[in-house]
PDB file of N, CA and C in Angstrom:
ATOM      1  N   UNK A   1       0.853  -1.171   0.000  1.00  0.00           N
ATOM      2  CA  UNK A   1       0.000   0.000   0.000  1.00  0.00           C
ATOM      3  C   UNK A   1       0.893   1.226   0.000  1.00  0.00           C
ATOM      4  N   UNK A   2       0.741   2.613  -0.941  1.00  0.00           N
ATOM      5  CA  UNK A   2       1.577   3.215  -0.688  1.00  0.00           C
ATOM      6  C   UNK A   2       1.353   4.189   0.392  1.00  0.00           C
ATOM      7  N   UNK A   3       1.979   5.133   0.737  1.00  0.00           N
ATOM      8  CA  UNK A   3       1.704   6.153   1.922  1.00  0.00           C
ATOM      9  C   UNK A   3       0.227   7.067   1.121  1.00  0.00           C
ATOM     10  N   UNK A   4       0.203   7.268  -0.178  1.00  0.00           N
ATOM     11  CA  UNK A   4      -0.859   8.291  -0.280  1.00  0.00           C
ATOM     12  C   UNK A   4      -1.924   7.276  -0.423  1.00  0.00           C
ATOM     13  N   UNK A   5      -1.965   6.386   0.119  1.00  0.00           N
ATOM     14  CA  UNK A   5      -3.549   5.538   0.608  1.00  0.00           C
ATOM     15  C   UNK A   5      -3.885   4.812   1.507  1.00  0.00           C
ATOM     16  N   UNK A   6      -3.122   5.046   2.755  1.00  0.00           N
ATOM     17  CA  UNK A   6      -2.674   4.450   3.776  1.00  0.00           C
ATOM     18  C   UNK A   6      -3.688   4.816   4.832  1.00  0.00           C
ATOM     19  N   UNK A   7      -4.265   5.914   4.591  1.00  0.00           N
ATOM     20  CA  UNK A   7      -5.710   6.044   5.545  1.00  0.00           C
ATOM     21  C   UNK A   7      -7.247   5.884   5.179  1.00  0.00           C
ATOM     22  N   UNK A   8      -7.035   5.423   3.616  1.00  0.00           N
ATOM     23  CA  UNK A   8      -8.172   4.910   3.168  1.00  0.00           C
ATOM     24  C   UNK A   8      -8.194   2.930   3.345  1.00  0.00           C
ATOM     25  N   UNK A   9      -9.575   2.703   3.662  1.00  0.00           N
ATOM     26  CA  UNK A   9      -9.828   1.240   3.403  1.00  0.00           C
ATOM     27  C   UNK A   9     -10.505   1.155   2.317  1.00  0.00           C
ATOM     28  N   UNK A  10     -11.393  -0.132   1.410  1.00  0.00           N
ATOM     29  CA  UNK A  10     -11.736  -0.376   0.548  1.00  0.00           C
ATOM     30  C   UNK A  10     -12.314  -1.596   0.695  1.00  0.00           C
ATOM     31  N   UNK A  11     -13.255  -1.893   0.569  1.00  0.00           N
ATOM     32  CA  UNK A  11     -14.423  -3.089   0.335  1.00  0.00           C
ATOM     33  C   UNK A  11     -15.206  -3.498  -0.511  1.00  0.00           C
ATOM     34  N   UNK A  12     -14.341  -5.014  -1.318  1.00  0.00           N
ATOM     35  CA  UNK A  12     -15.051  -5.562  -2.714  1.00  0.00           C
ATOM     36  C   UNK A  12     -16.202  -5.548  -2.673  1.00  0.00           C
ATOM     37  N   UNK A  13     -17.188  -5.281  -3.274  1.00  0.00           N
ATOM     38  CA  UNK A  13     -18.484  -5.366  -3.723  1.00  0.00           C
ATOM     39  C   UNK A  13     -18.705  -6.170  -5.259  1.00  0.00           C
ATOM     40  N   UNK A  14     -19.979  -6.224  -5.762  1.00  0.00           N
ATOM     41  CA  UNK A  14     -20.054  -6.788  -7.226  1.00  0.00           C
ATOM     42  C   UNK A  14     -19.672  -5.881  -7.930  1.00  0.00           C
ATOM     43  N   UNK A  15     -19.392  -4.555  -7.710  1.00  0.00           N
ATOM     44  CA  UNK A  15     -19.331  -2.750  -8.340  1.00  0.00           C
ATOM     45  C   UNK A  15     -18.495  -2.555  -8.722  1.00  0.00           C
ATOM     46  N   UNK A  16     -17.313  -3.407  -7.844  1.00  0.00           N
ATOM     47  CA  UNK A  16     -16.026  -2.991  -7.689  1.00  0.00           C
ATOM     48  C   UNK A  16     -15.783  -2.567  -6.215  1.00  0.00           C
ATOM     49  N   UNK A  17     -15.158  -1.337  -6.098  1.00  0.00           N
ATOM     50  CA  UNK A  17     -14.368  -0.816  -4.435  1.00  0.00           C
ATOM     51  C   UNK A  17     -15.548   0.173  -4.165  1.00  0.00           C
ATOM     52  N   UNK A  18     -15.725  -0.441  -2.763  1.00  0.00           N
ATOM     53  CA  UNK A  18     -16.431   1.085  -1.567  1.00  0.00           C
ATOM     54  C   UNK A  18     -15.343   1.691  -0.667  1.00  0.00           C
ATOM     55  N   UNK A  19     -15.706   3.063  -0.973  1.00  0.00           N
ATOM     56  CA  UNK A  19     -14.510   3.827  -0.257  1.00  0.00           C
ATOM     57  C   UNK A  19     -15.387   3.559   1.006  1.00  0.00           C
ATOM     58  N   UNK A  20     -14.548   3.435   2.019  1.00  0.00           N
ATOM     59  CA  UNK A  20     -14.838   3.747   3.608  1.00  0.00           C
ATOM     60  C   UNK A  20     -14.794   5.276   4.058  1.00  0.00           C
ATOM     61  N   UNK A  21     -15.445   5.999   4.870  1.00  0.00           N
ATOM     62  CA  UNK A  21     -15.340   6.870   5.094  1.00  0.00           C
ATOM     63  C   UNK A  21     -14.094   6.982   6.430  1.00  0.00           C
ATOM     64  N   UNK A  22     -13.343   8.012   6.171  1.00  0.00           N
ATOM     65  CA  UNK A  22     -12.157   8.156   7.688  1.00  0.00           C
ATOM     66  C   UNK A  22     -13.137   7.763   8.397  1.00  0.00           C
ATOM     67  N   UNK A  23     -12.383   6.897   9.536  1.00  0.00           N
ATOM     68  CA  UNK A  23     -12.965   6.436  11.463  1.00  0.00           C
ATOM     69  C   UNK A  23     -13.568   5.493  11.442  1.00  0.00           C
ATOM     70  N   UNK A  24     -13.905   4.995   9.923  1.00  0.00           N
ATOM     71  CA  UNK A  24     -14.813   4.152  10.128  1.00  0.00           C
ATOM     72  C   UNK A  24     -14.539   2.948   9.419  1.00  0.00           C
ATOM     73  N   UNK A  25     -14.314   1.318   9.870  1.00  0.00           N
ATOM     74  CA  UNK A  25     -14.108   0.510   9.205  1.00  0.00           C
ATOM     75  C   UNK A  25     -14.776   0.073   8.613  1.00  0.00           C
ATOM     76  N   UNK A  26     -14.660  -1.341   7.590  1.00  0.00           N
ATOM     77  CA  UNK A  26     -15.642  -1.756   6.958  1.00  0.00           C
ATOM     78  C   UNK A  26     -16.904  -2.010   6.914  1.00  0.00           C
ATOM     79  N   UNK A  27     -16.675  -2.957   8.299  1.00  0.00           N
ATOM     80  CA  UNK A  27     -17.993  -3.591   9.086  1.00  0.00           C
ATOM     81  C   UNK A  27     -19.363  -2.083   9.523  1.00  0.00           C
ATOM     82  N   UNK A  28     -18.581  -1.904  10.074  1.00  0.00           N
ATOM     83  CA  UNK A  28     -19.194  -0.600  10.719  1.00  0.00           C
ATOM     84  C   UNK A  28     -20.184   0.435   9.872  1.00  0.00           C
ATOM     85  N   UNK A  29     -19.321   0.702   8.702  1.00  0.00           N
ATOM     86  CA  UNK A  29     -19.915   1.394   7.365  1.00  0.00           C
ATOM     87  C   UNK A  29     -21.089   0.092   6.635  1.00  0.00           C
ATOM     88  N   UNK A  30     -21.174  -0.661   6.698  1.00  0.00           N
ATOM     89  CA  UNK A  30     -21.758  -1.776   5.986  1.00  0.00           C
ATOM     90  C   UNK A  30     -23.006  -2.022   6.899  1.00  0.00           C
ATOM     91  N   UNK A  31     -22.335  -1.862   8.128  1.00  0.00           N
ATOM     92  CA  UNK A  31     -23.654  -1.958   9.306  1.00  0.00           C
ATOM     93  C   UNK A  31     -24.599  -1.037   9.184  1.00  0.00           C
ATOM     94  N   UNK A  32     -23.932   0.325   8.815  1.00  0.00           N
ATOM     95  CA  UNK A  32     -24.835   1.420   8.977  1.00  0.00           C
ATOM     96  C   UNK A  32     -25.953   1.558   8.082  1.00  0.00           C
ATOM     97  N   UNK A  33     -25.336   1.127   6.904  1.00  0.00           N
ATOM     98  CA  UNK A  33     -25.863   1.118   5.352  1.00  0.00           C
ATOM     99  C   UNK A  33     -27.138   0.049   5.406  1.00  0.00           C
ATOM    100  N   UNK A  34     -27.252  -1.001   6.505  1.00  0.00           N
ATOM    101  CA  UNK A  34     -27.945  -1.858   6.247  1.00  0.00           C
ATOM    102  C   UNK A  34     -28.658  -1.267   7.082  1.00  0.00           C
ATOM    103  N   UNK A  35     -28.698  -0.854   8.061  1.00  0.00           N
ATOM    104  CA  UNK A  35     -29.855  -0.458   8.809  1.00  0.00           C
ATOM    105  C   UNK A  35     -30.566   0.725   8.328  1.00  0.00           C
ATOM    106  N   UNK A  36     -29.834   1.769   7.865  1.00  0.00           N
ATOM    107  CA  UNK A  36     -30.490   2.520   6.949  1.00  0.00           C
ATOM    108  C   UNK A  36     -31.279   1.707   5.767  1.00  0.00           C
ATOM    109  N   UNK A  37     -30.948   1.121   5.168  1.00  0.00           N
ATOM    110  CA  UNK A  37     -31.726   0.925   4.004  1.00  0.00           C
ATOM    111  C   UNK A  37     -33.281  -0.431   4.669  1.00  0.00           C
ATOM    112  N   UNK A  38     -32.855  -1.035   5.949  1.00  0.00           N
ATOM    113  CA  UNK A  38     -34.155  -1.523   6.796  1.00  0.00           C
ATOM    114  C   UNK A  38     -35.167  -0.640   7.028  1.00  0.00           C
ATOM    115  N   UNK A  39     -34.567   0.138   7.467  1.00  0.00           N
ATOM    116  CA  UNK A  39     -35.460   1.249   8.684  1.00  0.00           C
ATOM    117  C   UNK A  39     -36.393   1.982   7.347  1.00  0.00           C
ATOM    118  N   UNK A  40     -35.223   2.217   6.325  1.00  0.00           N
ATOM    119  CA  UNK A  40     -36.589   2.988   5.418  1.00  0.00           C
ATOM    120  C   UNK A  40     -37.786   2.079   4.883  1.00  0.00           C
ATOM    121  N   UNK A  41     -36.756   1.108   4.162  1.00  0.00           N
ATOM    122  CA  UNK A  41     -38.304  -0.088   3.959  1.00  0.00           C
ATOM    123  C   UNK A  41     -39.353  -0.852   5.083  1.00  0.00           C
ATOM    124  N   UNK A  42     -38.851  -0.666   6.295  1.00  0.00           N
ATOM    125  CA  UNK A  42     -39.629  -0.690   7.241  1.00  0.00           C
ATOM    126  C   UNK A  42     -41.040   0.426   7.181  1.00  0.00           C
ATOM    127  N   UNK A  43     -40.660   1.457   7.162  1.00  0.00           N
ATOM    128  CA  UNK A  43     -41.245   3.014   7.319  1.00  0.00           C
ATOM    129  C   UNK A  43     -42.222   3.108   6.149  1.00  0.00           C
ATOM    130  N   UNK A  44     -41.800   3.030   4.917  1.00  0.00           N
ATOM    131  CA  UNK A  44     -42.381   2.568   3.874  1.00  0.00           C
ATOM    132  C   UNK A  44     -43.797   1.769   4.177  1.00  0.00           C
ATOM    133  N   UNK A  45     -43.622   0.523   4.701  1.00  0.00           N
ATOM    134  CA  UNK A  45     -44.265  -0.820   4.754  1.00  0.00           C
ATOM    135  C   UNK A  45     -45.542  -0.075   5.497  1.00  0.00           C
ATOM    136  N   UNK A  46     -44.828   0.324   7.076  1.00  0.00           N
ATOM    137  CA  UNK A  46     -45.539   0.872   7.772  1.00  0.00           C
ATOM    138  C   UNK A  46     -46.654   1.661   7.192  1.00  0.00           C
ATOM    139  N   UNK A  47     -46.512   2.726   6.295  1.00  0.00           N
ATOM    140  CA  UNK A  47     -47.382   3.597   5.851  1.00  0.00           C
ATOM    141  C   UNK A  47     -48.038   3.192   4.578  1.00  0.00           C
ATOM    142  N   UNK A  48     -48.043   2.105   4.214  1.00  0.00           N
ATOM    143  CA  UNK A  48     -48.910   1.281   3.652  1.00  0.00           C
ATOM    144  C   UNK A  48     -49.729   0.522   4.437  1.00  0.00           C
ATOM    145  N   UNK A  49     -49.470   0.511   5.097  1.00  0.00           N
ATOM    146  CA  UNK A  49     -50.140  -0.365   5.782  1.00  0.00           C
ATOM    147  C   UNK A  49     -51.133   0.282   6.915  1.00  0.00           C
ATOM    148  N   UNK A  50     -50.693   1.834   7.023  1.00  0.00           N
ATOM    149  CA  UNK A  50     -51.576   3.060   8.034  1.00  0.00           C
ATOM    150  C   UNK A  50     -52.934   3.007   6.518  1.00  0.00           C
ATOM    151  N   UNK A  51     -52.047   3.716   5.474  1.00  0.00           N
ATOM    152  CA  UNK A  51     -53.430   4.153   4.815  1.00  0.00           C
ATOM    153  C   UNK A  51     -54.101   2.845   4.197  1.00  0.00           C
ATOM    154  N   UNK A  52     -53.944   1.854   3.791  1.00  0.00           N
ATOM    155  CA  UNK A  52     -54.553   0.590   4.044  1.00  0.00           C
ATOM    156  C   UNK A  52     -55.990   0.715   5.114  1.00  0.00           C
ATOM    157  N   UNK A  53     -55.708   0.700   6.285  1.00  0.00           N
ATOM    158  CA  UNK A  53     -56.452   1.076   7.520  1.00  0.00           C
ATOM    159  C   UNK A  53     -57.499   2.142   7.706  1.00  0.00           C
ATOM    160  N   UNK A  54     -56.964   2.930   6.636  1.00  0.00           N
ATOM    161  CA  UNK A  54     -57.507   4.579   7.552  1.00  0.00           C
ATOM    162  C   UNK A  54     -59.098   4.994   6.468  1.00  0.00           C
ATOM    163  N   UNK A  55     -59.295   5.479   7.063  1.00  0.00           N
ATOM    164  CA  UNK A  55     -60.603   5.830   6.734  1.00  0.00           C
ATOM    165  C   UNK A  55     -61.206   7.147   6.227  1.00  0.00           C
ATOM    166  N   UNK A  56     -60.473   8.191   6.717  1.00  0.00           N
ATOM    167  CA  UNK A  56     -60.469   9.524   6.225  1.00  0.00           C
ATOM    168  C   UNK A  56     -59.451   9.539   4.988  1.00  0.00           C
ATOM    169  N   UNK A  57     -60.111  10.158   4.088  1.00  0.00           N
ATOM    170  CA  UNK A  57     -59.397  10.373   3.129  1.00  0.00           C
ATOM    171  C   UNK A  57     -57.920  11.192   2.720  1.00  0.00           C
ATOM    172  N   UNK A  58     -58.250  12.631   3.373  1.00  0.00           N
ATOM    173  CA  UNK A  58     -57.317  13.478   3.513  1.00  0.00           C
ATOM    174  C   UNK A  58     -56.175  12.574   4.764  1.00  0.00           C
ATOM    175  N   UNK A  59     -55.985  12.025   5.007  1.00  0.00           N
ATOM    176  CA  UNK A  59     -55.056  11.104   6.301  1.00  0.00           C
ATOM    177  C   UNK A  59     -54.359   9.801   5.332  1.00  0.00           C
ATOM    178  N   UNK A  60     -55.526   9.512   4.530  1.00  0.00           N
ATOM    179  CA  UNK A  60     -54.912   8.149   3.934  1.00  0.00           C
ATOM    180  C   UNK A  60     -53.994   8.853   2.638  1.00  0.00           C
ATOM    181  N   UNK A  61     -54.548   9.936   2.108  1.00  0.00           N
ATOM    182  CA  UNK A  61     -53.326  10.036   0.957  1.00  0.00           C
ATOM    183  C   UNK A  61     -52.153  10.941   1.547  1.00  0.00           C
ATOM    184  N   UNK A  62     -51.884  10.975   3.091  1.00  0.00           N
ATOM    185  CA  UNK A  62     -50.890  11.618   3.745  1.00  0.00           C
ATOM    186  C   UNK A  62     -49.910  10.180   3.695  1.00  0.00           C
ATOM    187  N   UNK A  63     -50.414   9.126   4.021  1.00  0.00           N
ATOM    188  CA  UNK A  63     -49.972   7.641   4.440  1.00  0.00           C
ATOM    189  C   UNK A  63     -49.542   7.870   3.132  1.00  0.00           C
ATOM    190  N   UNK A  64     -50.269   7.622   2.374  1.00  0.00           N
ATOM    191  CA  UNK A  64     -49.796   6.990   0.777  1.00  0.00           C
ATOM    192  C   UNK A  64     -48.262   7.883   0.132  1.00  0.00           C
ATOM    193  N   UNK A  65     -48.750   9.256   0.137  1.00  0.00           N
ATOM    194  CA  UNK A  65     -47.418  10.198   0.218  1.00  0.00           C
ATOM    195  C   UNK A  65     -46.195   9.483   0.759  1.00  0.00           C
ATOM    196  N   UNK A  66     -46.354   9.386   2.178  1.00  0.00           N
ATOM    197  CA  UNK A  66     -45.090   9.232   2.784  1.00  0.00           C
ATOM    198  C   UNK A  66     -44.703   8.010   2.221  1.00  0.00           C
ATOM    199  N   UNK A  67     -45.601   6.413   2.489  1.00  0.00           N
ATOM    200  CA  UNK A  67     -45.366   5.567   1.598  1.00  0.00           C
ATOM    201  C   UNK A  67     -44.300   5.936   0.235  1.00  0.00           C
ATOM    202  N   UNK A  68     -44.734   6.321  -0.570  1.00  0.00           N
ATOM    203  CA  UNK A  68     -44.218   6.973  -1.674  1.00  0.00           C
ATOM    204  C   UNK A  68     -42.629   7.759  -1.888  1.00  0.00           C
ATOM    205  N   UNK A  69     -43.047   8.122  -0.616  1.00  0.00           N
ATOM    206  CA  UNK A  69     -41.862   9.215  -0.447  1.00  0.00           C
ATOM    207  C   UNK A  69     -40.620   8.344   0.327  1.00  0.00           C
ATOM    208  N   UNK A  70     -40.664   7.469   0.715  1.00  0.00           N
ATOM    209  CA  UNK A  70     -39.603   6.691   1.032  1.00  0.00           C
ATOM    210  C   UNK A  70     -39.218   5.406  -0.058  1.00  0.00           C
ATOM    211  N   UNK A  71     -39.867   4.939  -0.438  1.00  0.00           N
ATOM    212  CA  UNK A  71     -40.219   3.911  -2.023  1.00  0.00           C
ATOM    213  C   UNK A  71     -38.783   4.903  -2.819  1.00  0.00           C
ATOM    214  N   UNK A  72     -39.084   6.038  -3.061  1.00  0.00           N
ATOM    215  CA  UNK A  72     -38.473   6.807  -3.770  1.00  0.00           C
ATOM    216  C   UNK A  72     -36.977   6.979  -3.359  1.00  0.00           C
ATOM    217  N   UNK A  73     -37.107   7.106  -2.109  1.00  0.00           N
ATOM    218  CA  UNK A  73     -35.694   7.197  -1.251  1.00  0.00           C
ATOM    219  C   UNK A  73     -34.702   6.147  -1.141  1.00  0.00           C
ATOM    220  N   UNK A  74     -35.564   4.917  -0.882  1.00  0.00           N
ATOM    221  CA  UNK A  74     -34.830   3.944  -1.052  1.00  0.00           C
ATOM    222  C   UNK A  74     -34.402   3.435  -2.600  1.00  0.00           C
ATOM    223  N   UNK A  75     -35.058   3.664  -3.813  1.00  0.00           N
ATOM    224  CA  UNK A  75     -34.213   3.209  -5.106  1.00  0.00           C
ATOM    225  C   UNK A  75     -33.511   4.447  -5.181  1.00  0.00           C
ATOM    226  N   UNK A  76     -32.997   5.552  -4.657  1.00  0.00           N
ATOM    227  CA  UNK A  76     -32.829   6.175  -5.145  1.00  0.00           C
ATOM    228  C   UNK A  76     -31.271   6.334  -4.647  1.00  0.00           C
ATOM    229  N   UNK A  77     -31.138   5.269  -3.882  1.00  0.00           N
ATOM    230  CA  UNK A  77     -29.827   4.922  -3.248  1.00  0.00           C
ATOM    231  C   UNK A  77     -29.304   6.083  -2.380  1.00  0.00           C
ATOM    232  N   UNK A  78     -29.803   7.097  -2.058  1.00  0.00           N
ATOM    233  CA  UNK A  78     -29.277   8.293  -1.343  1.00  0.00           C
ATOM    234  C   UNK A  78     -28.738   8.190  -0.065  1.00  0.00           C
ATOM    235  N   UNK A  79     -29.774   6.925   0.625  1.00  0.00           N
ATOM    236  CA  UNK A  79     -29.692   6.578   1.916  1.00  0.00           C
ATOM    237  C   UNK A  79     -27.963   5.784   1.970  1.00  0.00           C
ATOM    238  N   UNK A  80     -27.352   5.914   0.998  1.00  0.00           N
ATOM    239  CA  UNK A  80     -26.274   4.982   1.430  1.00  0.00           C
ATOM    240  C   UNK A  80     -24.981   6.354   1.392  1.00  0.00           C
ATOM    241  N   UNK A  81     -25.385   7.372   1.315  1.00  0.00           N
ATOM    242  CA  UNK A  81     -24.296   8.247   1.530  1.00  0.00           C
ATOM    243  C   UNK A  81     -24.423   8.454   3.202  1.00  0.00           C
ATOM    244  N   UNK A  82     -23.195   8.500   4.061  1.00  0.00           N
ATOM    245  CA  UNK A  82     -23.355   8.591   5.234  1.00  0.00           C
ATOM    246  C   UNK A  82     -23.907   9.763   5.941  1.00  0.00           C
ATOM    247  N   UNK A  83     -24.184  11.076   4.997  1.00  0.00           N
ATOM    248  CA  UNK A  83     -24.630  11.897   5.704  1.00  0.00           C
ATOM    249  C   UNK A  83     -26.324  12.167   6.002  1.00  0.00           C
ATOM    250  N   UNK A  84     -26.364  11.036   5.235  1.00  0.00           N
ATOM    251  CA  UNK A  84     -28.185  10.324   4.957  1.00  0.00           C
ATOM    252  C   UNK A  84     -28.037   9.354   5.594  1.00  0.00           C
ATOM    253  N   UNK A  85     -27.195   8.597   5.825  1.00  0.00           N
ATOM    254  CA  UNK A  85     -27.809   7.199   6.641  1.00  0.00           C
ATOM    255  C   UNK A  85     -27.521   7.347   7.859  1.00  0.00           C
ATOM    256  N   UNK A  86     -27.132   8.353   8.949  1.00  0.00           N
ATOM    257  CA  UNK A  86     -27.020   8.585  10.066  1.00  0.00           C
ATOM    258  C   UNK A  86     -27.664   8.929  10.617  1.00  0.00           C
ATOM    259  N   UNK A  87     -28.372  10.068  10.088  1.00  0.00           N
ATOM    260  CA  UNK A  87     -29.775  10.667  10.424  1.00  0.00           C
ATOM    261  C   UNK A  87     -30.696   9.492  10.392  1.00  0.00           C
ATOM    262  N   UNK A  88     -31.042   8.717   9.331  1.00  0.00           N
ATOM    263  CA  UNK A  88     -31.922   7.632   9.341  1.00  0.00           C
ATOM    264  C   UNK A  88     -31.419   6.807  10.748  1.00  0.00           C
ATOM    265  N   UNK A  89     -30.433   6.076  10.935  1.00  0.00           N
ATOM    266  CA  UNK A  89     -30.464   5.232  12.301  1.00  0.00           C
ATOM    267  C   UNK A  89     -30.456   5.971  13.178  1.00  0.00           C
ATOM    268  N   UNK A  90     -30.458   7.104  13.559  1.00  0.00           N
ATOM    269  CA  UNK A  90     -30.711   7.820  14.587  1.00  0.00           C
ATOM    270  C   UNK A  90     -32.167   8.325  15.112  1.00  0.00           C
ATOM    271  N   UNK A  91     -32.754   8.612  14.006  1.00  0.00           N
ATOM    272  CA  UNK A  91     -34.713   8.609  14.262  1.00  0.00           C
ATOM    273  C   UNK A  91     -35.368   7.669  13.494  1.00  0.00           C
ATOM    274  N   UNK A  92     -34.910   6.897  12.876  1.00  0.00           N
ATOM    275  CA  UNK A  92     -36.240   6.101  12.761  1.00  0.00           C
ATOM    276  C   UNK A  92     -36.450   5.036  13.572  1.00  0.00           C
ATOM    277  N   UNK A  93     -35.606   4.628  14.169  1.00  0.00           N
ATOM    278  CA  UNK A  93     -36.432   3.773  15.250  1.00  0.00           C
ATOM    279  C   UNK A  93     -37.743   4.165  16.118  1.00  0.00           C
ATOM    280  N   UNK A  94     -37.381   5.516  16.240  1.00  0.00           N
ATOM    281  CA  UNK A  94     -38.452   6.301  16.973  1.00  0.00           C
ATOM    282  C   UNK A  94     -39.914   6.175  15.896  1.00  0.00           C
ATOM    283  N   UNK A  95     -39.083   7.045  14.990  1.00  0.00           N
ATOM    284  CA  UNK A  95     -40.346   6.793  13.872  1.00  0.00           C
ATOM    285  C   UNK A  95     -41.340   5.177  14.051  1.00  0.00           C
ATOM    286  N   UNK A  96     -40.578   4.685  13.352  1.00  0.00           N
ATOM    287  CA  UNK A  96     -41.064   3.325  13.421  1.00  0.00           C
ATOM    288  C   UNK A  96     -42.326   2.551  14.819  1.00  0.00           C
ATOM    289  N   UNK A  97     -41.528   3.008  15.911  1.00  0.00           N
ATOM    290  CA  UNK A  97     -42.072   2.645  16.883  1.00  0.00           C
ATOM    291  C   UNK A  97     -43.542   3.741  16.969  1.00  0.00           C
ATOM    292  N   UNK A  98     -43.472   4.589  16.897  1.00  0.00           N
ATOM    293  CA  UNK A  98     -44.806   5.601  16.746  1.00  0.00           C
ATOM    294  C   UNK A  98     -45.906   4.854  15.547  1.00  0.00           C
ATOM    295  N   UNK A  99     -45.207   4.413  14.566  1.00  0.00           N
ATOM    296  CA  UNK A  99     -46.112   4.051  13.467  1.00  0.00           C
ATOM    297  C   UNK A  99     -46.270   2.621  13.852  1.00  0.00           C
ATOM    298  N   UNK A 100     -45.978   2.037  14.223  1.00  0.00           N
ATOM    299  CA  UNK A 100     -46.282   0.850  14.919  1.00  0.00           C
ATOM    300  C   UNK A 100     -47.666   0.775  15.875  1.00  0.00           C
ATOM    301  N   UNK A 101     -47.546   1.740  16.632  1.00  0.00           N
ATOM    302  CA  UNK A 101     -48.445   2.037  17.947  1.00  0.00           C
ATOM    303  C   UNK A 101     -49.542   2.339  16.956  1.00  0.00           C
ATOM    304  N   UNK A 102     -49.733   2.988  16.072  1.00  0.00           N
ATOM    305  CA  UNK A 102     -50.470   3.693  15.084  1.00  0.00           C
ATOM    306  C   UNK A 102     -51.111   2.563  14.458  1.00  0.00           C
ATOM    307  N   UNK A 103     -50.757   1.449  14.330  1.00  0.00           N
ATOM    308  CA  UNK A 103     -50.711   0.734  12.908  1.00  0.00           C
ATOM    309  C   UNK A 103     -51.614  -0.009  14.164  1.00  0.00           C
ATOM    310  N   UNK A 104     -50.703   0.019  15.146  1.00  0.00           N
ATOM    311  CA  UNK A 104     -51.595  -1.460  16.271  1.00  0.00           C
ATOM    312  C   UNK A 104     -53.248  -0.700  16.628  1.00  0.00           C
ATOM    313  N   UNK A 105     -53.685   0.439  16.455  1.00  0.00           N
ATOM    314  CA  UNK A 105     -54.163   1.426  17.015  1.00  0.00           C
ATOM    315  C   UNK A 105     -55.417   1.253  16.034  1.00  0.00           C
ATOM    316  N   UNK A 106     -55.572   0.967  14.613  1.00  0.00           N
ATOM    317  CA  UNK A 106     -56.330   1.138  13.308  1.00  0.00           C
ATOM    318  C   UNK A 106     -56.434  -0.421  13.388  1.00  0.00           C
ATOM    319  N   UNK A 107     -55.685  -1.348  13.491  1.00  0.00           N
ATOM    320  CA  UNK A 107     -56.162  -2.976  13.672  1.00  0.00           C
ATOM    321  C   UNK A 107     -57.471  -3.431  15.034  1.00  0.00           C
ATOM    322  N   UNK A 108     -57.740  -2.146  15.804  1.00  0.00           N
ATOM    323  CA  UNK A 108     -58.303  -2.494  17.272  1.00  0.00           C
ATOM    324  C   UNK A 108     -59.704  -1.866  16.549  1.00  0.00           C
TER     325      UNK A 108
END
């Protein structure tokens, strides 16, 4: 390895090389990427599955939107730049868990 790449890592993919971001090793970056790209198709699912349920109209094409609006996010591969997928593992669990309660809430 020479000295001018000595603080970068690199991880085969089918693509070819993923740069690692500094501080962060392979695993770690790969971890993040996967939970980001869960959490959105989670979120997604979720809000298919609210306006599925819902009954007011103006509410269900809010569901369907957001639905939509993450569908979009996720092919759109954005979520795998780290300054997008950090924010995602950092609130959507929350998210998730709210739309959950929500989702359990429209099944009763």
């Amino acid at each position: 390895m020479s000295s001018e790449n000595k603080g970068e890592q690199h991880g085969s993919s089918a693509h070819g090389m993923l740069p690692v971001p500094p501080g962060m090793d392979l695993m770690e970056y790969l971890d993040l990427r996967e939970k980001a790209e869960s959490y959105i198709r989670m979120v997604g699912y979720l809000y298919v599955d609210l306006a599925f349920h819902e009954e007011n109209p103006e509410q269900k094409e809010k569901f369907e939107k957001e639905s939509k609006r993450h569908s979009t996010l996720l092919k759109s591969m954005k979520w795998m730049n780290m300054e997008a997928a950090k924010p995602i593992v950092a609130e959507y669990p929350e998210l998730i868990r709210r739309l959950r309660e929500k989702v359990k809430g429209s099944d009763a």
